[in-house]
PDB file of N, CA and C in Angstrom:
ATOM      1  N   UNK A   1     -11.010 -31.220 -27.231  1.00  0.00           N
ATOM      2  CA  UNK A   1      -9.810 -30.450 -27.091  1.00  0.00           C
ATOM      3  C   UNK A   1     -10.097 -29.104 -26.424  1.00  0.00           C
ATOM      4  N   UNK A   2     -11.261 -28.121 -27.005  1.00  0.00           N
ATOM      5  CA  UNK A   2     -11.783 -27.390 -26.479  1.00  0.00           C
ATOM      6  C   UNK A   2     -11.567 -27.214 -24.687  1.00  0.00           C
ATOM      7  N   UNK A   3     -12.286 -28.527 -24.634  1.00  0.00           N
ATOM      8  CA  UNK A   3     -12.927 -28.620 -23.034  1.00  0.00           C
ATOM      9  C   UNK A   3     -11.837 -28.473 -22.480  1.00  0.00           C
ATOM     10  N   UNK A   4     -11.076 -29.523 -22.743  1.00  0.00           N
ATOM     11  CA  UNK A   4     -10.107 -29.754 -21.995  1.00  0.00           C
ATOM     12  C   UNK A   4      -8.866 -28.419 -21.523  1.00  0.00           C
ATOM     13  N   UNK A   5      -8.931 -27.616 -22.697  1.00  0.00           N
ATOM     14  CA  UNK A   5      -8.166 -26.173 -22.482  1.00  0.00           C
ATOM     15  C   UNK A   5      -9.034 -25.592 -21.550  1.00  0.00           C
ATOM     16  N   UNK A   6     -10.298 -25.457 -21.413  1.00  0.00           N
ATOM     17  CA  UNK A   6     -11.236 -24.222 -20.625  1.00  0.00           C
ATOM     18  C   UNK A   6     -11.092 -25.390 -18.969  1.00  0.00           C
ATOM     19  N   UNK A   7     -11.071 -26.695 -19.162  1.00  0.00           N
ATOM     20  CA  UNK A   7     -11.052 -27.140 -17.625  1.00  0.00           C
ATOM     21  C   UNK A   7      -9.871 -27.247 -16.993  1.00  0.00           C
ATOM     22  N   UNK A   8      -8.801 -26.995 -17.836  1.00  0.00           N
ATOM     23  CA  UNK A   8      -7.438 -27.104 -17.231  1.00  0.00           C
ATOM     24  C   UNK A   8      -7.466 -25.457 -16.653  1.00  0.00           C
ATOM     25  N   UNK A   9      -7.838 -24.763 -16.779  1.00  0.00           N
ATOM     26  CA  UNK A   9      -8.058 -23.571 -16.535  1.00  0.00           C
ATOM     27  C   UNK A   9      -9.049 -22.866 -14.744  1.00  0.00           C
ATOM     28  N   UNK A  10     -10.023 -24.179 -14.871  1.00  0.00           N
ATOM     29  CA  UNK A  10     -11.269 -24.109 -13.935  1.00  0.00           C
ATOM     30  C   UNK A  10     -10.465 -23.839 -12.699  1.00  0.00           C
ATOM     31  N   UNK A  11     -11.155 -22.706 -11.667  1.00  0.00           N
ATOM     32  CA  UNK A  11     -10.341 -22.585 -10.150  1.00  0.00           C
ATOM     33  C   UNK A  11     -11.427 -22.811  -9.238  1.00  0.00           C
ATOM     34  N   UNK A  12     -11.578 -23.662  -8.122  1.00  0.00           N
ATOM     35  CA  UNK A  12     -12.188 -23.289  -7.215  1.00  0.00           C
ATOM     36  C   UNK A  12     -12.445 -22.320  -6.289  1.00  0.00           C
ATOM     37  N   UNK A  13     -13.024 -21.438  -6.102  1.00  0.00           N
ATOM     38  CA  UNK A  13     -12.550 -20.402  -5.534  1.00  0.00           C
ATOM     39  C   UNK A  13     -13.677 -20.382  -3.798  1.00  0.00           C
ATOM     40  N   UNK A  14     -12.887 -20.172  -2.989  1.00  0.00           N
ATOM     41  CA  UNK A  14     -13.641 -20.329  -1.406  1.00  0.00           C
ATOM     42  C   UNK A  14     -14.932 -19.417  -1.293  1.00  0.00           C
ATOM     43  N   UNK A  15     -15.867 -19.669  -0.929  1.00  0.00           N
ATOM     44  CA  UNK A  15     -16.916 -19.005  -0.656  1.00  0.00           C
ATOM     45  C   UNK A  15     -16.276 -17.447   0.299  1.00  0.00           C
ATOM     46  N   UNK A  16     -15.961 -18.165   1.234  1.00  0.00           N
ATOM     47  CA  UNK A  16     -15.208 -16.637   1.884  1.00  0.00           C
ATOM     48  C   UNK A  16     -14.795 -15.357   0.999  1.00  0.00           C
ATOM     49  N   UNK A  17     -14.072 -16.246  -0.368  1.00  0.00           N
ATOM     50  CA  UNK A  17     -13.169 -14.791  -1.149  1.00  0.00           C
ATOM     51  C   UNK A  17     -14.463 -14.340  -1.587  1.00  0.00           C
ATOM     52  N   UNK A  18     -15.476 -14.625  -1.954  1.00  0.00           N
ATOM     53  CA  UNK A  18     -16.554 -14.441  -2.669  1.00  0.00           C
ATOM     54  C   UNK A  18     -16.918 -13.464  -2.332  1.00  0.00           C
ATOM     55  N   UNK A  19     -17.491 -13.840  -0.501  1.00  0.00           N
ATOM     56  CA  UNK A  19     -18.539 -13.074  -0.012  1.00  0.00           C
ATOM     57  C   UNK A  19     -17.831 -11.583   0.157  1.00  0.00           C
ATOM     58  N   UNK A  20     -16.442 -11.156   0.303  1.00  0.00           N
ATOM     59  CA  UNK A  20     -16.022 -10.032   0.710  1.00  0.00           C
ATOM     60  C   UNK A  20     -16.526  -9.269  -0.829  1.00  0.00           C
ATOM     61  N   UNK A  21     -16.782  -9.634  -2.019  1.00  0.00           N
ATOM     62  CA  UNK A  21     -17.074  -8.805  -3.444  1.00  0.00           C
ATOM     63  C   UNK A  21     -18.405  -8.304  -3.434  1.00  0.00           C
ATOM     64  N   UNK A  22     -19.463  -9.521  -2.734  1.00  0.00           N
ATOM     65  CA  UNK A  22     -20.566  -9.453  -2.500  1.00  0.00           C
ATOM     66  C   UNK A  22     -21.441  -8.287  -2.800  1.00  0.00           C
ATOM     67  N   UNK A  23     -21.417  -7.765  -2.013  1.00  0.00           N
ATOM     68  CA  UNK A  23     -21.882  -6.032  -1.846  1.00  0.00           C
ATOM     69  C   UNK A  23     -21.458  -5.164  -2.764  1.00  0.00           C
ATOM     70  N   UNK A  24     -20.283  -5.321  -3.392  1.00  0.00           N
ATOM     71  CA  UNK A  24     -19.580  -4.405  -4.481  1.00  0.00           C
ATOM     72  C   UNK A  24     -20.395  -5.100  -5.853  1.00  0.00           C
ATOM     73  N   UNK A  25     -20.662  -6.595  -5.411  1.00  0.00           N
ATOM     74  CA  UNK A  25     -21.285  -7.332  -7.112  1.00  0.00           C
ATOM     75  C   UNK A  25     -23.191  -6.811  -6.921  1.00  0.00           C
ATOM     76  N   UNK A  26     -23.779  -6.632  -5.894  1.00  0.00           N
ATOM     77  CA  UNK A  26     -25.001  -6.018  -5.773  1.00  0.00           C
ATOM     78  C   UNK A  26     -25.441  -4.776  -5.986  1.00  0.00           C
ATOM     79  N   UNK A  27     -24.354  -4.278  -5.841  1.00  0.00           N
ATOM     80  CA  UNK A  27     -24.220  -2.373  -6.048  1.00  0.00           C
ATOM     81  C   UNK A  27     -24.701  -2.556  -7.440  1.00  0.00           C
ATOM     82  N   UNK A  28     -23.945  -3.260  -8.093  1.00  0.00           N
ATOM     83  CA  UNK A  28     -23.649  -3.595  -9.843  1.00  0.00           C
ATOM     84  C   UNK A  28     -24.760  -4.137 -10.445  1.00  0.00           C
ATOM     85  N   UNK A  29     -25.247  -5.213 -10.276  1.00  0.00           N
ATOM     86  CA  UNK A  29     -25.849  -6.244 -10.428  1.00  0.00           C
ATOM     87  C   UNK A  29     -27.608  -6.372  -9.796  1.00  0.00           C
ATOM     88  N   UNK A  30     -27.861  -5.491  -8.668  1.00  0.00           N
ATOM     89  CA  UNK A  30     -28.899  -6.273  -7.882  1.00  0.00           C
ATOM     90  C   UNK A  30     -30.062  -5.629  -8.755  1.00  0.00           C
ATOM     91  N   UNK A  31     -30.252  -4.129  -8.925  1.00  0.00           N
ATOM     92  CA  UNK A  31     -31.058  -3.770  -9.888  1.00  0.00           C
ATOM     93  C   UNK A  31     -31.641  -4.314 -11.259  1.00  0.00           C
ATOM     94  N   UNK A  32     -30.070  -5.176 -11.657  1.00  0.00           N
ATOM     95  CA  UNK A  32     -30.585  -5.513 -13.112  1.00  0.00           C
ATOM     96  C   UNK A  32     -31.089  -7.155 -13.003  1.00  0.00           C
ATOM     97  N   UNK A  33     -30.591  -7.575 -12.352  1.00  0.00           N
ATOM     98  CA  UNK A  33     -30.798  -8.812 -12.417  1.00  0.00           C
ATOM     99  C   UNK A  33     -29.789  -9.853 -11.444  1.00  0.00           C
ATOM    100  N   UNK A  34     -31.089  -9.920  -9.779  1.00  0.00           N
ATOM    101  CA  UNK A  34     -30.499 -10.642  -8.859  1.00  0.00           C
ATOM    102  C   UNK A  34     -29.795 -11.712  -8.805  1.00  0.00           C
ATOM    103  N   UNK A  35     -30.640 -12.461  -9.987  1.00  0.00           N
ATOM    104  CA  UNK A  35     -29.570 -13.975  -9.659  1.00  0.00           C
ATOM    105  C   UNK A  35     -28.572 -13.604 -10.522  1.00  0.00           C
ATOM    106  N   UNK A  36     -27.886 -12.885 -11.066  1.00  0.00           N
ATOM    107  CA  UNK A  36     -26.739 -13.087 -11.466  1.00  0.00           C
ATOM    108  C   UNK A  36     -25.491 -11.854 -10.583  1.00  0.00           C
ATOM    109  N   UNK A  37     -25.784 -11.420  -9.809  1.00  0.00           N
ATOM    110  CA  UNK A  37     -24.713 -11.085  -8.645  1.00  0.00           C
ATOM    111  C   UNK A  37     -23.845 -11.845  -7.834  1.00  0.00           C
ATOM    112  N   UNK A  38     -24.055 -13.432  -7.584  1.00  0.00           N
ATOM    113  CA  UNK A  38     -23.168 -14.272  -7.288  1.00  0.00           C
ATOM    114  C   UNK A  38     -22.179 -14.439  -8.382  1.00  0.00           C
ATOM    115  N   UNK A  39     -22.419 -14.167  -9.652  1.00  0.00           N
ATOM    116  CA  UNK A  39     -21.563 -14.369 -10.994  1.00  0.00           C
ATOM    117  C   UNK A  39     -20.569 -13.393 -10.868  1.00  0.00           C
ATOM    118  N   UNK A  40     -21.210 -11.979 -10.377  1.00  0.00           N
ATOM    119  CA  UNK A  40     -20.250 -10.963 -10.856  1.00  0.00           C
ATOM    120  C   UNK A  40     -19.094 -10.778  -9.600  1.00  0.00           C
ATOM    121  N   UNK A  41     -19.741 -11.331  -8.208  1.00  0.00           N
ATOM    122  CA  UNK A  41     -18.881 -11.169  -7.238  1.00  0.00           C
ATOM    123  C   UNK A  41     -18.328 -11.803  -7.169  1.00  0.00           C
ATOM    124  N   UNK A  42     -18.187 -13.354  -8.149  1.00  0.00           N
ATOM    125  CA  UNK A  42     -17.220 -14.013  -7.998  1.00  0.00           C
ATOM    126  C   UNK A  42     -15.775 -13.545  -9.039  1.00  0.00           C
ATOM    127  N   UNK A  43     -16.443 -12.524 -10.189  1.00  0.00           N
ATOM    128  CA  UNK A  43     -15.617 -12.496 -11.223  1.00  0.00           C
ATOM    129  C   UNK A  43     -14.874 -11.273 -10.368  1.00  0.00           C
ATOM    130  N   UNK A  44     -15.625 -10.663  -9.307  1.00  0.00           N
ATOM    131  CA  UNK A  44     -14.496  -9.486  -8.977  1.00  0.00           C
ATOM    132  C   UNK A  44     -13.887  -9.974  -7.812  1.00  0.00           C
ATOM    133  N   UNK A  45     -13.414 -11.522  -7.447  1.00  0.00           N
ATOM    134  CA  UNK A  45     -12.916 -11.696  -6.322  1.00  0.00           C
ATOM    135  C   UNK A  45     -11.348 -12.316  -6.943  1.00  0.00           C
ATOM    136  N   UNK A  46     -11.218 -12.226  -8.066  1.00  0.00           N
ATOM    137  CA  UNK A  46      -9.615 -12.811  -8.752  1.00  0.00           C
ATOM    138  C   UNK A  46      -9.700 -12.259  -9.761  1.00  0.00           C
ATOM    139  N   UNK A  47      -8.596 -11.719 -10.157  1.00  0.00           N
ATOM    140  CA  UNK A  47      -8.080 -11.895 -11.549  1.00  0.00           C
ATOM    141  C   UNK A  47      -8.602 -12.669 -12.634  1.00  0.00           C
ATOM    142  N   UNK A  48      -9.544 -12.500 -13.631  1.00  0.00           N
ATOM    143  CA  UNK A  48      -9.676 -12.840 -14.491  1.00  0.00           C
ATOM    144  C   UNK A  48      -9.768 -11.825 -16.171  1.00  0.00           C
ATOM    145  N   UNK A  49     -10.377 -12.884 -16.907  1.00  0.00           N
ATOM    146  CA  UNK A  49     -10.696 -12.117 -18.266  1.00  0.00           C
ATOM    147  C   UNK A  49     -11.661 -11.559 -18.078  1.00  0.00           C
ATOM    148  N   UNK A  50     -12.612 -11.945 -17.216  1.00  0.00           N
ATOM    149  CA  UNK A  50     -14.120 -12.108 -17.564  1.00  0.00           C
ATOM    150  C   UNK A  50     -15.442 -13.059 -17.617  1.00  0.00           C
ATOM    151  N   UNK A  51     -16.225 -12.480 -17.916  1.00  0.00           N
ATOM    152  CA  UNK A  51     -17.515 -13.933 -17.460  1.00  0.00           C
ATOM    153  C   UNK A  51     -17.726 -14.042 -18.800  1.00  0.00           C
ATOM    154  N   UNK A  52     -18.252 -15.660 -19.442  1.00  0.00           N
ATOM    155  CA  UNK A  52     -18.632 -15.846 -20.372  1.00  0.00           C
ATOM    156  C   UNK A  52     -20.160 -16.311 -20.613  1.00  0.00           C
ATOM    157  N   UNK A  53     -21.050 -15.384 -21.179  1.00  0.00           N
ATOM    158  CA  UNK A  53     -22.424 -15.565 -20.674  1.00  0.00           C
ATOM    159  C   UNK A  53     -22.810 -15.124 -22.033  1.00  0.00           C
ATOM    160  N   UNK A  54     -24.274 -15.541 -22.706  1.00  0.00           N
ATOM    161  CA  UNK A  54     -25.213 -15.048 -23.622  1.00  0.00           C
ATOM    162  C   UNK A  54     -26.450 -14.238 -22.400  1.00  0.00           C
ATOM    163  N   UNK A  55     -26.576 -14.442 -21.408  1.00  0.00           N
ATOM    164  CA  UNK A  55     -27.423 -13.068 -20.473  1.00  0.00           C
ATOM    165  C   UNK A  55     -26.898 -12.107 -20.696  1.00  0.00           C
ATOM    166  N   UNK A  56     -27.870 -11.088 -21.196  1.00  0.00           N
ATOM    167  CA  UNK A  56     -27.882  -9.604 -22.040  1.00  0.00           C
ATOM    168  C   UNK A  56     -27.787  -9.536 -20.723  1.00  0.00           C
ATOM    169  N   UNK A  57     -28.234  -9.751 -19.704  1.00  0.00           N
ATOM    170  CA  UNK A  57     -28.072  -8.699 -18.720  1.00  0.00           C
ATOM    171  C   UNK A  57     -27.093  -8.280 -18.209  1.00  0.00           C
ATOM    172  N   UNK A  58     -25.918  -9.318 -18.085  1.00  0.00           N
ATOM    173  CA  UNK A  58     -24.392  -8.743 -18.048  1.00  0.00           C
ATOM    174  C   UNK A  58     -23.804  -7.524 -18.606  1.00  0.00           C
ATOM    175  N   UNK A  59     -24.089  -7.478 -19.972  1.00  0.00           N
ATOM    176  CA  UNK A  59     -24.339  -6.471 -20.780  1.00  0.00           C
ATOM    177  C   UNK A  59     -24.798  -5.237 -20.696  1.00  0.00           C
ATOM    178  N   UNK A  60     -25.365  -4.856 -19.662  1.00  0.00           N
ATOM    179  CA  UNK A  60     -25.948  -4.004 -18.885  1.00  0.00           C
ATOM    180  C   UNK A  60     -24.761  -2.761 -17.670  1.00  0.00           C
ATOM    181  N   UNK A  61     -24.095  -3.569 -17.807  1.00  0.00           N
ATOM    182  CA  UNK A  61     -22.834  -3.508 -16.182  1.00  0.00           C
ATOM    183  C   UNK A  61     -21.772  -3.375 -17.281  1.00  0.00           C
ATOM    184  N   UNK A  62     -20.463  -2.440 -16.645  1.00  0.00           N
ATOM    185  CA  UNK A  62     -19.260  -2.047 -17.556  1.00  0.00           C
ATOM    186  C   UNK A  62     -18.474  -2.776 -16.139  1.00  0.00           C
ATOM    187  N   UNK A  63     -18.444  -3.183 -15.376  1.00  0.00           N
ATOM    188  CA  UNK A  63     -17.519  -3.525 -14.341  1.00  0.00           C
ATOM    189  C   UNK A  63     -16.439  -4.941 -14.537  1.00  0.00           C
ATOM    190  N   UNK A  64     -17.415  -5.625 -14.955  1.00  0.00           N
ATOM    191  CA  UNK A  64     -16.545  -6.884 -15.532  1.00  0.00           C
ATOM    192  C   UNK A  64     -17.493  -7.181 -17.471  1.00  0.00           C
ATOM    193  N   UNK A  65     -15.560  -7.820 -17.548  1.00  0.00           N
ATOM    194  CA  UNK A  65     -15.965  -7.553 -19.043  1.00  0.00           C
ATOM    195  C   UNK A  65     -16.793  -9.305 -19.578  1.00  0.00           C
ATOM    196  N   UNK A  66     -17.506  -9.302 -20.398  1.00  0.00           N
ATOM    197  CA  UNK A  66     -18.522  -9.780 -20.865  1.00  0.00           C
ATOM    198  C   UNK A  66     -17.985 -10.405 -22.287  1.00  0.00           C
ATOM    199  N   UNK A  67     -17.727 -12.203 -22.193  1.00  0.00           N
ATOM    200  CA  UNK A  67     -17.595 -12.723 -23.605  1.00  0.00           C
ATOM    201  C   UNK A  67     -18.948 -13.580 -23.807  1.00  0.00           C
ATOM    202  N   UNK A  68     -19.099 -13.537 -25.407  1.00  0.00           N
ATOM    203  CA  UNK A  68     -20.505 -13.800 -25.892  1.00  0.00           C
ATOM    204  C   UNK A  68     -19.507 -15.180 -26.753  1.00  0.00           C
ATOM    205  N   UNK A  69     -20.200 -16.283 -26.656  1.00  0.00           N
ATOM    206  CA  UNK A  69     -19.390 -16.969 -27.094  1.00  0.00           C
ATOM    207  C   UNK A  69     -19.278 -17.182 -29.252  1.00  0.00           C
ATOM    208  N   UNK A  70     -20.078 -16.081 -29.653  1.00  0.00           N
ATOM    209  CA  UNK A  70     -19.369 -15.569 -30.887  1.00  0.00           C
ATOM    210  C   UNK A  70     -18.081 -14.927 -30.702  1.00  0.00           C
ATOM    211  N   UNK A  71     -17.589 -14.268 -30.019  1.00  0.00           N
ATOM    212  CA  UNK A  71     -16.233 -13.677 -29.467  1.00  0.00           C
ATOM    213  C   UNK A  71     -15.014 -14.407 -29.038  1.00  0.00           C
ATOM    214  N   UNK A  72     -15.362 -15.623 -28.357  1.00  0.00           N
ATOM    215  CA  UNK A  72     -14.251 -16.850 -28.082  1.00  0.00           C
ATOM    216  C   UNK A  72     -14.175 -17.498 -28.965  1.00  0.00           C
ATOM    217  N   UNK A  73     -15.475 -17.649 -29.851  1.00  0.00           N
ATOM    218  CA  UNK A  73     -15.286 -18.870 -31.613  1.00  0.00           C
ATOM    219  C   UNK A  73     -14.074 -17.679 -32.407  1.00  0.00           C
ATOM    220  N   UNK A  74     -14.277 -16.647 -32.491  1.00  0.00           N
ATOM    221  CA  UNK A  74     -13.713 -15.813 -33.461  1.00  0.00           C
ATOM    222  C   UNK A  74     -12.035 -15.776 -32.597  1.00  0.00           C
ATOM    223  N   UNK A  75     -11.779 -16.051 -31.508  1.00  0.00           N
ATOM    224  CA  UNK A  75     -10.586 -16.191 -31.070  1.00  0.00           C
ATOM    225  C   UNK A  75     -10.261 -17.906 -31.721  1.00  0.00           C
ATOM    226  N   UNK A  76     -10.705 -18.735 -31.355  1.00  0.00           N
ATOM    227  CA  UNK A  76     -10.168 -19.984 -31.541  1.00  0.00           C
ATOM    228  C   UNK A  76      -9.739 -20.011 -33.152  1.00  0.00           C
ATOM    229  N   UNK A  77     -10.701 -19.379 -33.718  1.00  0.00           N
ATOM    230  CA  UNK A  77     -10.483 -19.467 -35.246  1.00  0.00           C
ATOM    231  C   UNK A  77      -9.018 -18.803 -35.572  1.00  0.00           C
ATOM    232  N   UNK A  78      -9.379 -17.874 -34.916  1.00  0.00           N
ATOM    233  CA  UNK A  78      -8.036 -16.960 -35.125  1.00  0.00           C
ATOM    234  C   UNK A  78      -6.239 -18.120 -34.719  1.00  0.00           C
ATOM    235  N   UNK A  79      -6.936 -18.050 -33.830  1.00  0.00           N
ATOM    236  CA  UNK A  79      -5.623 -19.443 -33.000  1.00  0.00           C
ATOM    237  C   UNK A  79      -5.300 -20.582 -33.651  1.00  0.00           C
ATOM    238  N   UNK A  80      -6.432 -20.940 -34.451  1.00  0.00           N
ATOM    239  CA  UNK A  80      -5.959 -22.295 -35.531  1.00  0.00           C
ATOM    240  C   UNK A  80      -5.369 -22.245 -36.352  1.00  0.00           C
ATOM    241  N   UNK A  81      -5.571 -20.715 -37.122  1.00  0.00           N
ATOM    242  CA  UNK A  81      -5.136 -20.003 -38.108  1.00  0.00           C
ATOM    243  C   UNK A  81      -3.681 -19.810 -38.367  1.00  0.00           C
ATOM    244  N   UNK A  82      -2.998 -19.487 -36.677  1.00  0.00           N
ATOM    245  CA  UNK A  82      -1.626 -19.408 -36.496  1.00  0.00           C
ATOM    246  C   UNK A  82      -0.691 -20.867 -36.692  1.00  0.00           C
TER     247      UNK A  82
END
């Protein structure tokens, strides 16, 4: 049931929108930890919540916000609850 809420959700998003964040996600990102700057430039190329990652290194960066998936369990719980 889970899945199926988080994949009805999934967007493809064009490499093109990507690459224009690029440079703004390296500014952010390249110091702390390179391979994850494709993550952040994709999260600043749409509208979203946020990236959902256990890499502390996200954690590091205030630019995009950061769910630990103790934080989405404590939402679902909450949501069942209702």
């Amino acid at each position: 049931m889970l899945l199926g809420v988080l994949l009805a959700s999934v967007q493809v998003v064009p490499a093109e929108r990507t690459l224009k964040k690029y440079m703004e996600a390296e500014r952010i990102m390249g110091k702390i930890d390179d391979d994850d700057v494709s993550f952040v430039a994709l999260a600043l190329s749409f509208p979203n919540d946020g990236i959902w990652s256990e890499d502390k290194h996200f954690l590091k960066q205030k630019k995009v916000r950061v769910w630990r998936t103790r934080d989405l369990l404590k939402i679902v719980k909450e949501w069942k609850e209702e």
